[in-house]
Protein backbone atom coordinates (compact mmCIF):
# COMPACT_ATOMS: atom_id res chain seq x y z
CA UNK A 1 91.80 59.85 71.38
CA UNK A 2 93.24 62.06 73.87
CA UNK A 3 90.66 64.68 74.38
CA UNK A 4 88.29 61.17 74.92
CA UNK A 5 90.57 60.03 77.23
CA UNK A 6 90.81 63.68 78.91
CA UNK A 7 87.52 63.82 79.32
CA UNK A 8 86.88 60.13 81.40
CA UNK A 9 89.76 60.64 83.75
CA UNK A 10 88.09 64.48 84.20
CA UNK A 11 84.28 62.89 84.76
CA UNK A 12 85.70 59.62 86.89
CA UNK A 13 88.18 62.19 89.12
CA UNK A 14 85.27 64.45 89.58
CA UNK A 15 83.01 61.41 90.36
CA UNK A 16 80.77 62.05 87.80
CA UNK A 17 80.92 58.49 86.94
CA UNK A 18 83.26 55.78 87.65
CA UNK A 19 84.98 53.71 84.91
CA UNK A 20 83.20 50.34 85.64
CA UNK A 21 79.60 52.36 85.03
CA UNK A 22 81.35 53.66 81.77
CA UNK A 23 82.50 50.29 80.52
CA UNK A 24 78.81 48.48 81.37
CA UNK A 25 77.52 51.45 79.58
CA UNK A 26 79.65 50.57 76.83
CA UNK A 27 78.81 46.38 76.46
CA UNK A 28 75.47 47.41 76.76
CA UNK A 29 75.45 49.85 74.12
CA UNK A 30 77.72 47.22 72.37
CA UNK A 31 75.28 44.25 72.42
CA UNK A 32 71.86 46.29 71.32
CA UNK A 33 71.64 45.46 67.98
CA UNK A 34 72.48 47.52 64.75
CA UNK A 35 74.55 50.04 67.56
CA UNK A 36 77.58 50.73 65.82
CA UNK A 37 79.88 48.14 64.97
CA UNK A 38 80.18 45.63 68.03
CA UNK A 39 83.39 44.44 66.87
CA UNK A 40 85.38 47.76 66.91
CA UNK A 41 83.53 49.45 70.55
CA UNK A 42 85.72 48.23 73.21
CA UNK A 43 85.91 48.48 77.04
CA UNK A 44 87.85 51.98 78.22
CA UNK A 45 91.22 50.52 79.52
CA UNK A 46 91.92 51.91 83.40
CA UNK A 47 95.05 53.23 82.09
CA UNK A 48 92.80 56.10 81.41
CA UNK A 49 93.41 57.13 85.08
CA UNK A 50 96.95 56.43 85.76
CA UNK A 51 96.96 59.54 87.25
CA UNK A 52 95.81 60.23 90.87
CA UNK A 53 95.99 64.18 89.89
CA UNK A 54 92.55 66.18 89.20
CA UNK A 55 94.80 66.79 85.58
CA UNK A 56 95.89 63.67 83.31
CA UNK A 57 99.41 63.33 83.01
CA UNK A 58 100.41 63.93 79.31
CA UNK A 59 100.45 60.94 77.03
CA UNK A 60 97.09 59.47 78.52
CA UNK A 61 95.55 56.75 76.08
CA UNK A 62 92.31 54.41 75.84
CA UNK A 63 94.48 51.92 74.86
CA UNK A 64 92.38 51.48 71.65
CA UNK A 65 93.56 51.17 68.11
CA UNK A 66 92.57 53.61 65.63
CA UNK A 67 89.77 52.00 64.11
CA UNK A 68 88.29 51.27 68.13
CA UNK A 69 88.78 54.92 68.80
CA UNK A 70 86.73 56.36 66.05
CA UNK A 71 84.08 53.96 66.68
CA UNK A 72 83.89 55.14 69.95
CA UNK A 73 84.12 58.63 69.59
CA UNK A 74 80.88 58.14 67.03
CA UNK A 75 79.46 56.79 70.03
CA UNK A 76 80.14 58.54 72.16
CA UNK A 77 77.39 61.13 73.41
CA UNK A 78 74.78 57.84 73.14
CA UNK A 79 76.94 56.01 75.96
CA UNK A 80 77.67 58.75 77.78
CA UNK A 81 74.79 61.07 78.16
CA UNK A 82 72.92 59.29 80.40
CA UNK A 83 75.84 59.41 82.82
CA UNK A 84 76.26 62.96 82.80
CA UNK A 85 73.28 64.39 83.82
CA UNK A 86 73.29 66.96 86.48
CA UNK A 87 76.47 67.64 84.97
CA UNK A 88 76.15 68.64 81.72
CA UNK A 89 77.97 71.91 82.43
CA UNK A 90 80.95 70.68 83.28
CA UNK A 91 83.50 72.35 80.37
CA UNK A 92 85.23 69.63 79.24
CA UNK A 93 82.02 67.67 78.32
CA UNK A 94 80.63 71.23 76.17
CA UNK A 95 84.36 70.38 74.38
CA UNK A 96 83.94 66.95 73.77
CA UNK A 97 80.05 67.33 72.70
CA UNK A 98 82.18 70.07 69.69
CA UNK A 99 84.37 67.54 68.96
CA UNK A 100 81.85 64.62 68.41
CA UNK A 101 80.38 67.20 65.77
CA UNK A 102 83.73 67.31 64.00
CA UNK A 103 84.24 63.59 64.51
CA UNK A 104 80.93 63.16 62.32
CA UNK A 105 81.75 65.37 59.93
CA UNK A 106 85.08 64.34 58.99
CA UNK A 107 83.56 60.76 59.04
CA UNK A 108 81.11 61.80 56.26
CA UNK A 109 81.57 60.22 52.57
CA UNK A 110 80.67 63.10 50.76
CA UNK A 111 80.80 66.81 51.91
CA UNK A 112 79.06 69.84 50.43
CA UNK A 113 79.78 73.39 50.60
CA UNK A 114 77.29 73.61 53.95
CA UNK A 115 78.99 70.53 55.33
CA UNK A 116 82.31 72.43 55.47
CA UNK A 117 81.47 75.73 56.49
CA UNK A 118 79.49 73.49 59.47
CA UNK A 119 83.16 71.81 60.00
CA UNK A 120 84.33 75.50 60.08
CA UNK A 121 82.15 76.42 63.07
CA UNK A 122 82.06 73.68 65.02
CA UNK A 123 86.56 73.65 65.14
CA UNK A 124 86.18 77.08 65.72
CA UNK A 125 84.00 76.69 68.30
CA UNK A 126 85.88 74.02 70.20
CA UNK A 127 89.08 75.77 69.69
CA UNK A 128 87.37 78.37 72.53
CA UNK A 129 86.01 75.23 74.53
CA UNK A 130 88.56 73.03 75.00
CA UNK A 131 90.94 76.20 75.78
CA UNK A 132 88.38 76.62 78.81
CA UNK A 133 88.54 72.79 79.86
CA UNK A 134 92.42 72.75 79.49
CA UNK A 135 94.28 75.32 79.43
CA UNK A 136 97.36 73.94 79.88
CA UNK A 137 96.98 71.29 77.38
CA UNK A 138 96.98 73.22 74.09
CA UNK A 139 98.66 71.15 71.40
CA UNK A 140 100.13 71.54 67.57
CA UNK A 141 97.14 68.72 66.91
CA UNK A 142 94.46 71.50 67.74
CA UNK A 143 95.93 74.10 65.30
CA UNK A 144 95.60 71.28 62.61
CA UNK A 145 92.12 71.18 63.12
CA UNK A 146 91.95 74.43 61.64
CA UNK A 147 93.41 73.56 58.17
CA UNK A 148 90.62 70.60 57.97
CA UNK A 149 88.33 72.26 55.96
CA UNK A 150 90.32 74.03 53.26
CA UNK A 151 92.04 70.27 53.18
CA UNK A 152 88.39 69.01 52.33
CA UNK A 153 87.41 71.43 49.51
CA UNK A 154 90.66 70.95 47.74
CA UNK A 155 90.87 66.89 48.15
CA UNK A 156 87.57 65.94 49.20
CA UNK A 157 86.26 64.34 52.22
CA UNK A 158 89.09 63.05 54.51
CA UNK A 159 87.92 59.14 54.49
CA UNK A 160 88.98 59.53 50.73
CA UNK A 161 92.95 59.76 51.58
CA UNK A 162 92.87 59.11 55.60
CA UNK A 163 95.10 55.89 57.26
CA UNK A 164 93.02 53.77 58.29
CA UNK A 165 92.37 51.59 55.06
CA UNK A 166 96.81 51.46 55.02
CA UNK A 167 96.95 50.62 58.90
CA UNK A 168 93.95 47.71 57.70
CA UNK A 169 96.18 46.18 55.00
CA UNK A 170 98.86 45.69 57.45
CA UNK A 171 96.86 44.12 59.80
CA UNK A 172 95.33 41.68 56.59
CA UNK A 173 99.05 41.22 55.53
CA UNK A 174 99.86 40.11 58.98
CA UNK A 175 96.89 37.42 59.00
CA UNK A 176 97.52 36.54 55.52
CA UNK A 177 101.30 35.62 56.52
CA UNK A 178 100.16 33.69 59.87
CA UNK A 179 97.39 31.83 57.84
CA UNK A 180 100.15 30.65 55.49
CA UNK A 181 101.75 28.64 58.47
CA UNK A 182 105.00 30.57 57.60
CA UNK A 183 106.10 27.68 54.48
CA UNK A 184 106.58 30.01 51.08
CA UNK A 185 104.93 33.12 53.41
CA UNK A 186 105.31 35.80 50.77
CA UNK A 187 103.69 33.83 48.30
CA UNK A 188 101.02 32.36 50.11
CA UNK A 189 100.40 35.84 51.80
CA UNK A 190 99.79 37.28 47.96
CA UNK A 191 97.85 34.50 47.27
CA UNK A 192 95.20 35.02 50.16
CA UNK A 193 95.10 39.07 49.57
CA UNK A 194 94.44 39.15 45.87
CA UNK A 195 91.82 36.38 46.66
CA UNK A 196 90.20 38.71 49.43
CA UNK A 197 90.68 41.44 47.30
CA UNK A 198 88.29 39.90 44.24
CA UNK A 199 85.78 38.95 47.18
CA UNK A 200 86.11 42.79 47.93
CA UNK A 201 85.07 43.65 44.53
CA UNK A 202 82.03 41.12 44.69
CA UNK A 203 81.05 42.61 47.87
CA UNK A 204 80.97 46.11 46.50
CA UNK A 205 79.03 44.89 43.42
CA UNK A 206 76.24 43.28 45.45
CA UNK A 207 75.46 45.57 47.47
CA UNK A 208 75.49 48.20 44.65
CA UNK A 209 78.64 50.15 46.05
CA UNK A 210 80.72 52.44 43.86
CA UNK A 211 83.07 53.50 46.14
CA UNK A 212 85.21 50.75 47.17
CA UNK A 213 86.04 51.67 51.28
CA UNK A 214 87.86 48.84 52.14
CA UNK A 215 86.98 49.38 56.34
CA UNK A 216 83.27 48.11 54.63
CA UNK A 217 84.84 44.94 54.06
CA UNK A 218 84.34 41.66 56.56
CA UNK A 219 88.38 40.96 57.28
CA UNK A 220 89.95 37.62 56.49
């Protein structure tokens, strides 16, 4: 999320692009159809450049839940490339176009041994990049990067045990408690989830699914 964010306020304070050309990138990359998953890619939020510095100040955010980042980080080099040409050497877009590698990688279901040792190269790689693009930004979330791939041959691919299915209950728990007009709320709420939950199981079953990954699922 932050490197994302990094790189817009870099490309709009640069004037490689300005944020309104990124965001009708974005709704038109949005509406084509079968182009990621409409409901998760979001506008960029012009808190992005709450900075009038050629740096962002630390903390800078798309404003975009977890599940809205990663969709747009998938993305990402589809919306994007065709506003950064003539400036495709500019070193915090080399970073980001690492990163997007690792982004697909650590989205994978399954990884092999190739998969990792790819995962391997690519951190490694944008370790040196983003260094270049930011110097001054090095964080304890880039050194973590490092331990991702001895993380994935000893528990498997990260989707397997990542937060995003826990943050998604919480926001179905939420729902389930508002649809239940608040009378007998606990109850009600239990009620609606175990309900969704056999529709989950259908869901999987028709469409042949072993792997129950509850983001799959249409929420209540």
């Amino acid at each position: 999320s932050s490197e994302l964010a990094e790189l817009i306020h870099d490309c709009v304070h640069k004037n490689v692009f300005t944020l309104e050309a990124l965001n009708e990138r974005i709704t038109k990359y949005r509406d084509r159809r079968q182009a990621g998953d409409r409901y998760k890619l979001v506008p960029v939020h012009n808190s992005v450049l709450n900075s009038e510095q050629r740096q962002p100040v630390q903390g800078v955010s798309l404003r975009m839940n977890g599940a809205q980042v990663k969709e747009f980080a998938l993305c990402s080099l589809e919306i994007l490339r065709p506003l950064m040409q003539g400036h495709t050497s500019l070193p915090s877009w080399k970073s980001w176009q690492i990163m997007h590698v690792i982004v697909q990688l650590i989205d994978k279901k399954s990884m092999g041994v190739k998969d990792v040792e790819q995962l391997d190269m690519a951190i490694r790689a944008h370790a040196f990049l983003y260094k270049v693009a930011w110097p001054s930004r090095l964080r304890p979330k880039l050194h973590f990067l490092a331990h991702f791939p001895l993380e994935v041959l000893l528990c498997g691919p990260a989707r397997h045990y990542w937060c995003f299915a826990f943050e998604r209950k919480n926001m179905d728990v939420k729902r389930a408690v508002e649809a239940s007009n608040y009378k007998d709320a606990s109850g009600s709420a239990m009620e609606t989830l175990s309900f969704r939950q056999v529709f989950a199981i259908q869901f999987a079953k028709n469409k042949n699914d072993t792997m129950l990954d509850e983001e799959d699922y249409p929420a209540i």
